[in-house]
Structures are given as structure tokens and as C-alpha cells.
PDB file of N, CA and C in Angstrom:
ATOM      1  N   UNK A   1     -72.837  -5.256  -3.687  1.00  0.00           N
ATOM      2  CA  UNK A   1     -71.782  -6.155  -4.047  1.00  0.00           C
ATOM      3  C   UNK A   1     -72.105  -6.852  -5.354  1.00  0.00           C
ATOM      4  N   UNK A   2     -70.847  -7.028  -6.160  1.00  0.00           N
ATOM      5  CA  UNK A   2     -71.442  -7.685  -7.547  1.00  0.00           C
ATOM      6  C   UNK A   2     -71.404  -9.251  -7.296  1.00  0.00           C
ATOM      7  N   UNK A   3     -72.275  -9.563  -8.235  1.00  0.00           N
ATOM      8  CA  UNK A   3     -72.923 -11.016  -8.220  1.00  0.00           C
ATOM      9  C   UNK A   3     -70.819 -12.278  -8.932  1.00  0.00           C
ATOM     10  N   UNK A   4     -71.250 -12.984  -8.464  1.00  0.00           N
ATOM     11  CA  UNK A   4     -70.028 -13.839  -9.365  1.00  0.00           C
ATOM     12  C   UNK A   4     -69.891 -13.502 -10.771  1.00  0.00           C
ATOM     13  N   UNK A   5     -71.635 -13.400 -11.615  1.00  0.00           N
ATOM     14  CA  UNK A   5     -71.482 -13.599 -12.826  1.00  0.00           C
ATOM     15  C   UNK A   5     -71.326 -11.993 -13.272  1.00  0.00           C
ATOM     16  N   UNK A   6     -71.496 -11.056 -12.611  1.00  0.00           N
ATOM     17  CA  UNK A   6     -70.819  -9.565 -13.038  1.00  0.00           C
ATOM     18  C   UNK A   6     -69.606  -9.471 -12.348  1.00  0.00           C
ATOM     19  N   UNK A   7     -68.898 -10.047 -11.857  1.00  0.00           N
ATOM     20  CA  UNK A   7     -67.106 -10.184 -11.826  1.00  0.00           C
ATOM     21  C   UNK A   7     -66.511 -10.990 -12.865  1.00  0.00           C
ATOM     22  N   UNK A   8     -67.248 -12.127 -13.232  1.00  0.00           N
ATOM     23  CA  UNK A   8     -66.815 -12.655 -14.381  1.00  0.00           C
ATOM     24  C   UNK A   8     -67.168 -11.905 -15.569  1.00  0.00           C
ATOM     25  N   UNK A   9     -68.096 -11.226 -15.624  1.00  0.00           N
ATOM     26  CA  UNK A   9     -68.156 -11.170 -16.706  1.00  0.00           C
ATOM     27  C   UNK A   9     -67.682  -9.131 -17.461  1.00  0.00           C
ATOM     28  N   UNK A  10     -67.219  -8.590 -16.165  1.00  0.00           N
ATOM     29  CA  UNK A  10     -66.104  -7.735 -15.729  1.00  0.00           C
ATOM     30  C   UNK A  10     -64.979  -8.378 -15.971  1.00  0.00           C
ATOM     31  N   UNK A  11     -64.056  -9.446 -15.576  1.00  0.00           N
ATOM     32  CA  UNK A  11     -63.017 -10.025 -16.102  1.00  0.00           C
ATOM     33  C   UNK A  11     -62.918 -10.269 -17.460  1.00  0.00           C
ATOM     34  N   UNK A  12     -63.922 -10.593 -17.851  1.00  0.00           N
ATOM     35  CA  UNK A  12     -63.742 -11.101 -19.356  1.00  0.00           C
ATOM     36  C   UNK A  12     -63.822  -9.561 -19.680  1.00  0.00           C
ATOM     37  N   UNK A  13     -64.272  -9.037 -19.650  1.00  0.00           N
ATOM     38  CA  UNK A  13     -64.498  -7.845 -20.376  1.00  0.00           C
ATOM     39  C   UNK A  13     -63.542  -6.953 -20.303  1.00  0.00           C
ATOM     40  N   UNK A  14     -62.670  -7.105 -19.288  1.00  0.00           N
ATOM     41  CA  UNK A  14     -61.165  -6.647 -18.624  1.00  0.00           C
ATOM     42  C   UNK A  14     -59.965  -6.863 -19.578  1.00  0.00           C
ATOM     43  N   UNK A  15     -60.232  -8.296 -19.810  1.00  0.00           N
ATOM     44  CA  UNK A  15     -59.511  -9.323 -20.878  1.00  0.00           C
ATOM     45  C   UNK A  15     -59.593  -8.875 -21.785  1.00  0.00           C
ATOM     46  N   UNK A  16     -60.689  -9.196 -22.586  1.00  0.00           N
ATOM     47  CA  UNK A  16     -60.392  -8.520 -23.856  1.00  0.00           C
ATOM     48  C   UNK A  16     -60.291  -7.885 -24.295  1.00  0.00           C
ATOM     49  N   UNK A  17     -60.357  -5.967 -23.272  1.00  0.00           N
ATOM     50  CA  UNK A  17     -59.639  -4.680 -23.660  1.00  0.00           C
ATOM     51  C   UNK A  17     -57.873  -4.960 -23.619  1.00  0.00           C
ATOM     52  N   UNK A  18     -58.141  -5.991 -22.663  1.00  0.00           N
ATOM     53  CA  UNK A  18     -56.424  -5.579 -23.044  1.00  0.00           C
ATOM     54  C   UNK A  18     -55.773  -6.439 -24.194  1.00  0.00           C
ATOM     55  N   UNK A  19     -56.582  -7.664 -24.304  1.00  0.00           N
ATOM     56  CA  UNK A  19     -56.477  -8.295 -25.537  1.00  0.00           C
ATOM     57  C   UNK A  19     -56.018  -7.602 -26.984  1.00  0.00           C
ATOM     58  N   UNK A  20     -57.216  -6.758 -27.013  1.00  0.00           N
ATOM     59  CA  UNK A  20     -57.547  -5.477 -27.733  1.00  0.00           C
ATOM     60  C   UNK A  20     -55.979  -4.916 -28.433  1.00  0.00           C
ATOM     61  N   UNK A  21     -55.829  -4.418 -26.652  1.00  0.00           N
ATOM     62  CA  UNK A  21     -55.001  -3.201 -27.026  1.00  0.00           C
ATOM     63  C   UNK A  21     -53.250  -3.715 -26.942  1.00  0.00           C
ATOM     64  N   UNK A  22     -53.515  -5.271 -26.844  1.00  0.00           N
ATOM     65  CA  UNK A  22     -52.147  -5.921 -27.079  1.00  0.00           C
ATOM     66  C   UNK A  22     -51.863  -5.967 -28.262  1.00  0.00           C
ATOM     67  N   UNK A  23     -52.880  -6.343 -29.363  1.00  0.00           N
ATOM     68  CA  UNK A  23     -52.546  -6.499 -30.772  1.00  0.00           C
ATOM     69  C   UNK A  23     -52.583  -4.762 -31.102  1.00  0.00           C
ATOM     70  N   UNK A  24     -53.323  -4.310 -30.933  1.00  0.00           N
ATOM     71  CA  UNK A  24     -53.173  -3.014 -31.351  1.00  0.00           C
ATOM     72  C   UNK A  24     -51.708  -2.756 -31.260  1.00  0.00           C
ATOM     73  N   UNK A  25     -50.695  -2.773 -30.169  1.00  0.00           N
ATOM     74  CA  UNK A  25     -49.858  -2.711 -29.690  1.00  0.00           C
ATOM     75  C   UNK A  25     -48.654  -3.533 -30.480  1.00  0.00           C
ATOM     76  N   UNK A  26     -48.729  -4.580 -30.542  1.00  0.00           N
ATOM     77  CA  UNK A  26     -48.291  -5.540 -31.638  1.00  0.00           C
ATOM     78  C   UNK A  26     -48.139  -5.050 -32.979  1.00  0.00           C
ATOM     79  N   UNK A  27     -49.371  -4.826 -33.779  1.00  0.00           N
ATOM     80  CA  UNK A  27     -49.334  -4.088 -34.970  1.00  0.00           C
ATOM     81  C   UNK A  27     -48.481  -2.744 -34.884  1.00  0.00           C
ATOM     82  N   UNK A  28     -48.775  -1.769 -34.066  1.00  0.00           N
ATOM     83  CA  UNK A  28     -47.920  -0.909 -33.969  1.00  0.00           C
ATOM     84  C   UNK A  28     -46.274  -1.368 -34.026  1.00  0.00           C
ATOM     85  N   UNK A  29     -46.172  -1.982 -33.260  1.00  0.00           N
ATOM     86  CA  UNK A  29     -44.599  -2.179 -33.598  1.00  0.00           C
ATOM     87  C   UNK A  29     -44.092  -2.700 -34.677  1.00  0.00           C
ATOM     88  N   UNK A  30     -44.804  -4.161 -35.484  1.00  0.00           N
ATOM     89  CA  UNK A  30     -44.370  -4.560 -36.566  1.00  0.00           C
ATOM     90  C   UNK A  30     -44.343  -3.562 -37.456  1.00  0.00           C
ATOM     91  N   UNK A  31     -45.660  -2.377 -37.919  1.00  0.00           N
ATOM     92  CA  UNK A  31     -45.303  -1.374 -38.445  1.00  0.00           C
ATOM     93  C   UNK A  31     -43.875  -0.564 -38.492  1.00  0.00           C
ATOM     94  N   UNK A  32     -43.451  -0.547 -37.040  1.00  0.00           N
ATOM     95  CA  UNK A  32     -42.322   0.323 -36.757  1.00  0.00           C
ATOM     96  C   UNK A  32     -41.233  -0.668 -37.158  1.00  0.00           C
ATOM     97  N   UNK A  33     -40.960  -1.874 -37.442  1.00  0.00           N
ATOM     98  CA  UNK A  33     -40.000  -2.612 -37.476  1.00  0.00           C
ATOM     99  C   UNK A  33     -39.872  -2.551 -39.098  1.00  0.00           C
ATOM    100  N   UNK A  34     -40.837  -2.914 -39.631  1.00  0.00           N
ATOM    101  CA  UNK A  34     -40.914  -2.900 -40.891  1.00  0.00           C
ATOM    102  C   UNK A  34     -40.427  -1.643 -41.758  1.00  0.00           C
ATOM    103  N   UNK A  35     -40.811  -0.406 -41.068  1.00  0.00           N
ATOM    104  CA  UNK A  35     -40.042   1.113 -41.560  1.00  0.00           C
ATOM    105  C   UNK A  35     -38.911   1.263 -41.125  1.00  0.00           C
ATOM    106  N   UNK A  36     -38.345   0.333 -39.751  1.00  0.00           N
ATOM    107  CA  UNK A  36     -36.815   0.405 -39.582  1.00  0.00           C
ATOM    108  C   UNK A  36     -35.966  -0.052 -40.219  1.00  0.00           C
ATOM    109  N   UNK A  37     -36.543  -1.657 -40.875  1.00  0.00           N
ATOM    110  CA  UNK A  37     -35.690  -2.122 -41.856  1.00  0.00           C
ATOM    111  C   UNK A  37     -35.842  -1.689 -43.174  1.00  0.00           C
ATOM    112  N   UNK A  38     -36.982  -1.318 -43.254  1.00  0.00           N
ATOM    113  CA  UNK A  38     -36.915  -0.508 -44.673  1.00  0.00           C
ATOM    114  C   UNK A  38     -35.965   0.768 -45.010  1.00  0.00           C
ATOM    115  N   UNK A  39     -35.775   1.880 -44.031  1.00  0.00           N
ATOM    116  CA  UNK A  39     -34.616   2.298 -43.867  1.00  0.00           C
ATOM    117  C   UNK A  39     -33.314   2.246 -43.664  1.00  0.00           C
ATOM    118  N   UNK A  40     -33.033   1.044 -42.805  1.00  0.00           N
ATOM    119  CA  UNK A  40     -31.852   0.680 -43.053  1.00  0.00           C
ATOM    120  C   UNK A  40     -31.358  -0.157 -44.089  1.00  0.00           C
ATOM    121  N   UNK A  41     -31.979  -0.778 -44.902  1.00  0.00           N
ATOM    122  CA  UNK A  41     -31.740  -1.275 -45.991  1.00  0.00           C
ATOM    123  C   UNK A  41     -31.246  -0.081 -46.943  1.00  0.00           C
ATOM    124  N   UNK A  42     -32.079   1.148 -47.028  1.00  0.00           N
ATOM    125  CA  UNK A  42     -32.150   1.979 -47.662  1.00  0.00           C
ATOM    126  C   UNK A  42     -30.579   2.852 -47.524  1.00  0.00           C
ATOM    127  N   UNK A  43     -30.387   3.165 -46.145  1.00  0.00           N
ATOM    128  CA  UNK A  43     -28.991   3.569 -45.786  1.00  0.00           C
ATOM    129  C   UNK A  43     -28.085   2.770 -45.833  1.00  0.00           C
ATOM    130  N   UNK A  44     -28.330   1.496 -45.879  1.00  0.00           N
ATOM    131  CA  UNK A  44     -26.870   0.592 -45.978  1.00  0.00           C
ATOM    132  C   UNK A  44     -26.634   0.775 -47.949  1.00  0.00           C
ATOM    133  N   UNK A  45     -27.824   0.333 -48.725  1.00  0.00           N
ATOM    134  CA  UNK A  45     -27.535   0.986 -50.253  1.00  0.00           C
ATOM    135  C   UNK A  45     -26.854   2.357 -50.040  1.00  0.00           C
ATOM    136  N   UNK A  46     -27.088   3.379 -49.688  1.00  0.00           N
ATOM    137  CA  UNK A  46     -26.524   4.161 -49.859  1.00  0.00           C
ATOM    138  C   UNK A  46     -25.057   4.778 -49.725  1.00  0.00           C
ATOM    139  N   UNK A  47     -24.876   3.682 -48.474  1.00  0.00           N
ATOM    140  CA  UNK A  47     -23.525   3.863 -47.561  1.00  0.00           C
ATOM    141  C   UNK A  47     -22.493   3.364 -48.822  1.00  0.00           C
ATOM    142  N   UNK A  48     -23.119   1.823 -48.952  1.00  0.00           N
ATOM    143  CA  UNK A  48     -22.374   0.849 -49.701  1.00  0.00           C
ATOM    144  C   UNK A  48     -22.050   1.871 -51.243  1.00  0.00           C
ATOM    145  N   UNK A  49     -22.655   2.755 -51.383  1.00  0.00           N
ATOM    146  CA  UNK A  49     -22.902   3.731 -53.118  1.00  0.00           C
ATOM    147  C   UNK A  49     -21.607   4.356 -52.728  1.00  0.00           C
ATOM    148  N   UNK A  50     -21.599   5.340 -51.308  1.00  0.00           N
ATOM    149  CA  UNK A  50     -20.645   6.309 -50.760  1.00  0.00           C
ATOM    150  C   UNK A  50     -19.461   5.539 -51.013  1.00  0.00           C
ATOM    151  N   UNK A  51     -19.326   4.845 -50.626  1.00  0.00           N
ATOM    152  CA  UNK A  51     -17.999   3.944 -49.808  1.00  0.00           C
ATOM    153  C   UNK A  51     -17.145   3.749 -51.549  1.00  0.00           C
ATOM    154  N   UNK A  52     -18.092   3.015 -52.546  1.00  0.00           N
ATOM    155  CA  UNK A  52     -17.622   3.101 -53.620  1.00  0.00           C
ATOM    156  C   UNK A  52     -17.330   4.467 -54.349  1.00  0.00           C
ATOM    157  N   UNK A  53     -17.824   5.382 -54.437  1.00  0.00           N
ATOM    158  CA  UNK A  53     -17.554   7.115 -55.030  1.00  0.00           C
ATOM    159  C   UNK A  53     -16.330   6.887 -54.394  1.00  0.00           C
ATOM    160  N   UNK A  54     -16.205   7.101 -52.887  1.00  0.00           N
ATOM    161  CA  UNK A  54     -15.133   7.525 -52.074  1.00  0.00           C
ATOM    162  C   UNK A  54     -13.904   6.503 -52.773  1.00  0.00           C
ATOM    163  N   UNK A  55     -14.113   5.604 -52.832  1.00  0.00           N
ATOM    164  CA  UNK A  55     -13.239   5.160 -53.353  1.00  0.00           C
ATOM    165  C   UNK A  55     -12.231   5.526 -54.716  1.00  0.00           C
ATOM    166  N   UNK A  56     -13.512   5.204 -55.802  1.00  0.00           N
ATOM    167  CA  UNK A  56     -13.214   5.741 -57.065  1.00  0.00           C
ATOM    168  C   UNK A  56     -12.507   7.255 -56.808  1.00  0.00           C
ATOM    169  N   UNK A  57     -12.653   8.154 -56.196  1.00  0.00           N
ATOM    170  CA  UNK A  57     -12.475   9.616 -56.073  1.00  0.00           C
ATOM    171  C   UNK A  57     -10.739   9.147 -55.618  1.00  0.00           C
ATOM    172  N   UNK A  58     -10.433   8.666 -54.661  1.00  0.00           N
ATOM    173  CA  UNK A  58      -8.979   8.113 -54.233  1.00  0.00           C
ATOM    174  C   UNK A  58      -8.051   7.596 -55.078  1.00  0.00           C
ATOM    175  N   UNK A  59      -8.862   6.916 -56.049  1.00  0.00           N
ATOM    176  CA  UNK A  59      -7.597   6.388 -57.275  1.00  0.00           C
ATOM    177  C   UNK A  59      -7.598   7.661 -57.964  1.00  0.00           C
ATOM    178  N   UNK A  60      -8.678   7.950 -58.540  1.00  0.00           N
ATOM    179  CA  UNK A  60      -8.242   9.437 -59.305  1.00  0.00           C
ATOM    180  C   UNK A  60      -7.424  10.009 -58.494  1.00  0.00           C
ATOM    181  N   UNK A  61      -7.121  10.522 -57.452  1.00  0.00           N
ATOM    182  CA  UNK A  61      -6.587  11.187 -56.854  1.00  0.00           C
ATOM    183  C   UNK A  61      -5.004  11.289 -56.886  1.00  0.00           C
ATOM    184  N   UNK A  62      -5.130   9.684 -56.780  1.00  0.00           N
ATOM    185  CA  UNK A  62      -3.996   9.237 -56.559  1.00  0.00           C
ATOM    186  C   UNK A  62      -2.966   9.026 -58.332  1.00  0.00           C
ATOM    187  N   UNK A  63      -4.288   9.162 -58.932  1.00  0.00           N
ATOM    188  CA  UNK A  63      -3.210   8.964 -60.404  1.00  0.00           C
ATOM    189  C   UNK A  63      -2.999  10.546 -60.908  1.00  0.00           C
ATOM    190  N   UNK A  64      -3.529  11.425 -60.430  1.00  0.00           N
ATOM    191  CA  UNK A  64      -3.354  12.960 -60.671  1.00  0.00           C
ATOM    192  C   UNK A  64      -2.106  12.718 -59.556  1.00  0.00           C
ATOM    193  N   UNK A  65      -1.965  12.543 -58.571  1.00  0.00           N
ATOM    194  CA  UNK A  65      -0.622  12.642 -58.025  1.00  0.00           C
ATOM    195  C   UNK A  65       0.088  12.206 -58.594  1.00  0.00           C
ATOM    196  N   UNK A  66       0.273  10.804 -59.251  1.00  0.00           N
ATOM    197  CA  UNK A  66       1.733  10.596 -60.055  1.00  0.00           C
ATOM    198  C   UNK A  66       1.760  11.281 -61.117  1.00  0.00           C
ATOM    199  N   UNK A  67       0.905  11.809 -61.656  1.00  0.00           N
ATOM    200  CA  UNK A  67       1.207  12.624 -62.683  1.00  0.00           C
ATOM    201  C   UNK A  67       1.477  13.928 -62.682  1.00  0.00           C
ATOM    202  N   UNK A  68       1.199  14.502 -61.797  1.00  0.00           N
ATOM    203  CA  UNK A  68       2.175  15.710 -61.042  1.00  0.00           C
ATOM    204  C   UNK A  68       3.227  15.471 -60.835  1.00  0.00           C
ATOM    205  N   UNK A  69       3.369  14.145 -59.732  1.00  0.00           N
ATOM    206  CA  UNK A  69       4.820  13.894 -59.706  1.00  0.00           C
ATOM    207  C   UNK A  69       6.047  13.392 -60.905  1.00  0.00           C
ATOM    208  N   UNK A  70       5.643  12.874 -62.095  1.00  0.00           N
ATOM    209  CA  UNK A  70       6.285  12.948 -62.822  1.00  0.00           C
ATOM    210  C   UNK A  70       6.212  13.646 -63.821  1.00  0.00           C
ATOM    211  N   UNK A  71       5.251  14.217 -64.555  1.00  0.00           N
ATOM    212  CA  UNK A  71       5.336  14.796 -65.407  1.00  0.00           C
ATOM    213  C   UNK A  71       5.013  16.754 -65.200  1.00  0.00           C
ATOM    214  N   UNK A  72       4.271  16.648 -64.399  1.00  0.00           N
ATOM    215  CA  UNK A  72       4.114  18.185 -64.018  1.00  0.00           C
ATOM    216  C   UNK A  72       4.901  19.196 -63.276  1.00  0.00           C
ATOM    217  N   UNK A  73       5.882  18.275 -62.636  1.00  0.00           N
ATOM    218  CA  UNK A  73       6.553  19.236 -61.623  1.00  0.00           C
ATOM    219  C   UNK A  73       8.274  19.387 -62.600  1.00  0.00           C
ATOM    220  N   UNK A  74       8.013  18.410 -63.659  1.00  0.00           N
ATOM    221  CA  UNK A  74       9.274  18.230 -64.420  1.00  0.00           C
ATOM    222  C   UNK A  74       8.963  19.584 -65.619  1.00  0.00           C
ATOM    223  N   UNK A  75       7.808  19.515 -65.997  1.00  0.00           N
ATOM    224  CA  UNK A  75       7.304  20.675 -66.843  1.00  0.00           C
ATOM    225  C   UNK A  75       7.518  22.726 -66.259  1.00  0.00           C
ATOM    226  N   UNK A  76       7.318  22.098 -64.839  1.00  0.00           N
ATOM    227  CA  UNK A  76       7.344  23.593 -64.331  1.00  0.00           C
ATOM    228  C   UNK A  76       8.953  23.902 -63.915  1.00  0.00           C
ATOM    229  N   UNK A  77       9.344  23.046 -63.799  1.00  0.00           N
ATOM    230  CA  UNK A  77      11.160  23.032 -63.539  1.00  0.00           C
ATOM    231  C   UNK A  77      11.548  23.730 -64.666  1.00  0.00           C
ATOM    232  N   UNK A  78      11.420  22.690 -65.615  1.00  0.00           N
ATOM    233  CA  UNK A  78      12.013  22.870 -66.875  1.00  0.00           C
ATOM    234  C   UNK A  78      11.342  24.331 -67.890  1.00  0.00           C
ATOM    235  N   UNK A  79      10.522  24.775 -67.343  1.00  0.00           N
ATOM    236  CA  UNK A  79       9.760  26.113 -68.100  1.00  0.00           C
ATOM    237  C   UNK A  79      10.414  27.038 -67.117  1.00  0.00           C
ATOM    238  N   UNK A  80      10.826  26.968 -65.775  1.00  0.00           N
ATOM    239  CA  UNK A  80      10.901  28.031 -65.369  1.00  0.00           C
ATOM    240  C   UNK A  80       9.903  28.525 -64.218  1.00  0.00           C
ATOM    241  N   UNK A  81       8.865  28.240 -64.389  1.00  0.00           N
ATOM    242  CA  UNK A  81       6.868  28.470 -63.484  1.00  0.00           C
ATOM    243  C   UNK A  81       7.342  28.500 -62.548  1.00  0.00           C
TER     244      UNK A  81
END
């Protein structure tokens, strides 16, 4: 049977593996938090880049349509095309 002072000193020694392997554990995640927001920062720049192209691409779009509609479809009438 172990003495008091080899259960205590089994507890402590119990303790501070898991002590240990709490910060270990800890660090691991802040790591992982820190590359999550670093990525999503990274994808929200990017989204926010998209969202503007997409945009810009829609007015062009949209001013090649009136200009089909008035001047191009009046050109192919009037030629004959």
C-alpha cells in the first residue's frame, strides 16, 4: 500500500501532467483560432474584391444593353442584317 506521501506526491504529479497537457491544449487552439481568423479575414477581402468586379461587370453590362438597344438594333434594321 502506498504511503500518504507517495499518493500525494502521485497527485501532484497527476496534476501537473494534466496541467501540462492543458496548456499544450490551449496553445493548440489559439494557434487554430489565430489561422481561422487569419483566413477569414483573408476571404472576407476577397469576397468584398468579388462582390465589387461583380458589380462593375453589371453596369458594363447594362450600358452595352442600352446601347444595343438604341443604337445597334436601329443600325441592323436600317442596313438590312
Amino acid at each position: 500500500m502506498k504511503s500518504l506521501k507517495e499518493a500525494a506526491a502521485a497527485a501532484a504529479d497527476h496534476s501537473s501532467s494534466i496541467s501540462e497537457r492543458s496548456q499544450e491544449d490551449s496553445s493548440a487552439l489559439k494557434s487554430k483560432l489565430d489561422s481561422s481568423e487569419s483566413a477569414r479575414a483573408t476571404l472576407s477581402e476577397r469576397c468584398s474584391s468579388l462582390e465589387e468586379s461583380l458589380e462593375l461587370m453589371r453596369s458594363e453590362f447594362e450600358n452595352m444593353e442600352d446601347y444595343w438597344q438604341v443604337r445597334g438594333w436601329n443600325d441592323i434594321k436600317r442596313n438590312g442584317i
